[in-house]
Protein backbone atom coordinates (compact mmCIF):
# COMPACT_ATOMS: atom_id res chain seq x y z
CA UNK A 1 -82.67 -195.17 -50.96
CA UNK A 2 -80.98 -192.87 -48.94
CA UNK A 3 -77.75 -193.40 -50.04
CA UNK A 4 -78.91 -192.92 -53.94
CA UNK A 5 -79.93 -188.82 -53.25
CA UNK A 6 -77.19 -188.73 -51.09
CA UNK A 7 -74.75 -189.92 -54.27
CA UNK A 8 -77.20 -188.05 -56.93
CA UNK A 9 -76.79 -184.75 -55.10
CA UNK A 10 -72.84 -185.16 -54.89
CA UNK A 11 -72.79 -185.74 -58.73
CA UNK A 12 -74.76 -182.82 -59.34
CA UNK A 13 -72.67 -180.34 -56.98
CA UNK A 14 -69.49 -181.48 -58.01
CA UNK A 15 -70.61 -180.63 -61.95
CA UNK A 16 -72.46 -177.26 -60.76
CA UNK A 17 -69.07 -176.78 -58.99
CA UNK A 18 -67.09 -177.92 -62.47
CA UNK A 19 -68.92 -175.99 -64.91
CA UNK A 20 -68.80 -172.38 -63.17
CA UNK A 21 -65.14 -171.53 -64.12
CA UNK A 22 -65.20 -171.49 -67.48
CA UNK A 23 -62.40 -171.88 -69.53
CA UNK A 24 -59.04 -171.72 -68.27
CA UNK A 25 -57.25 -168.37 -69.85
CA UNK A 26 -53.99 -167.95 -71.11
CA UNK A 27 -51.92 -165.02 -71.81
CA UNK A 28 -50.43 -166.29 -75.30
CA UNK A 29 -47.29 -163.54 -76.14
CA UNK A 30 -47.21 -162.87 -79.99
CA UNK A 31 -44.04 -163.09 -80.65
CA UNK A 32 -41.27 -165.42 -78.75
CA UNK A 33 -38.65 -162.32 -79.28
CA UNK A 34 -35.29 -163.17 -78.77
CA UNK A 35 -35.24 -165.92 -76.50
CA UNK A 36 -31.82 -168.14 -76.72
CA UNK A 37 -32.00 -172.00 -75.78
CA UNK A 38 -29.23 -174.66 -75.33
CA UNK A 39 -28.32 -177.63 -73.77
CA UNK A 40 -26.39 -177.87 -70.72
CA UNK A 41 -22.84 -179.76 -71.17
CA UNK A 42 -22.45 -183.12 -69.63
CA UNK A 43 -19.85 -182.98 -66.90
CA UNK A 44 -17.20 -184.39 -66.34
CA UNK A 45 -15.74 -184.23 -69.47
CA UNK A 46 -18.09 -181.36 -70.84
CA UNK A 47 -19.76 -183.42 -73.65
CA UNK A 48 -21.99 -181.97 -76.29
CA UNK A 49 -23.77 -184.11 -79.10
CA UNK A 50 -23.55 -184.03 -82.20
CA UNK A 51 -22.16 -180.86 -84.08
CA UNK A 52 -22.02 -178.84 -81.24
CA UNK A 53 -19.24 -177.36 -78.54
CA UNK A 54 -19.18 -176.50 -75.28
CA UNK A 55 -19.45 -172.54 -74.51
CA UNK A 56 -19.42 -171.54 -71.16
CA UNK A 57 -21.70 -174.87 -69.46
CA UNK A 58 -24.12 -174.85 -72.43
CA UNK A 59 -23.98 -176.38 -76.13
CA UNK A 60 -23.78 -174.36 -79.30
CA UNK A 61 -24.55 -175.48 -82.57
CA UNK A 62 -21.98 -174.96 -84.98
CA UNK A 63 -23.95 -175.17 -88.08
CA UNK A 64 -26.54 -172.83 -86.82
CA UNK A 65 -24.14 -170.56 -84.61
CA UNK A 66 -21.08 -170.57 -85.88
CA UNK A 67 -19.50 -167.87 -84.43
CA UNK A 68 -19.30 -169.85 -81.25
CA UNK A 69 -17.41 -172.91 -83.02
CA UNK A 70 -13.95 -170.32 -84.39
């Protein structure tokens, strides 16, 4: 019997203990702004896939960037 109040009052502090956070908050920004993403180029031989070409360690899309592709 001892055990059982033992177990019941670990159950109940560990949800006492879950529930008084709340919930978790996160600072969302509106807009993404200007933020530029690419793929790293495979070494050795600098590989990109698909349409893309290898500027400076990182792959560019030609279709969508083309200016990096002249």
């Amino acid at each position: 019997m001892r055990g059982l109040y033992k177990g019941l009052l670990g159950l109940m502090a560990v949800l006492t203990l879950s529930a008084c956070g709340g919930p978790a908050e996160e600072a969302v920004p509106e807009t993404l702004g200007e933020t530029e993403q690419a793929l790293a180029c495979r070494h050795p031989d600098d590989y990109c896939p698909g349409n893309s070409t290898c500027v400076g360690g990182l792959c560019r899309d030609c279709v969508r960037q083309p200016h990096w592709c002249q």
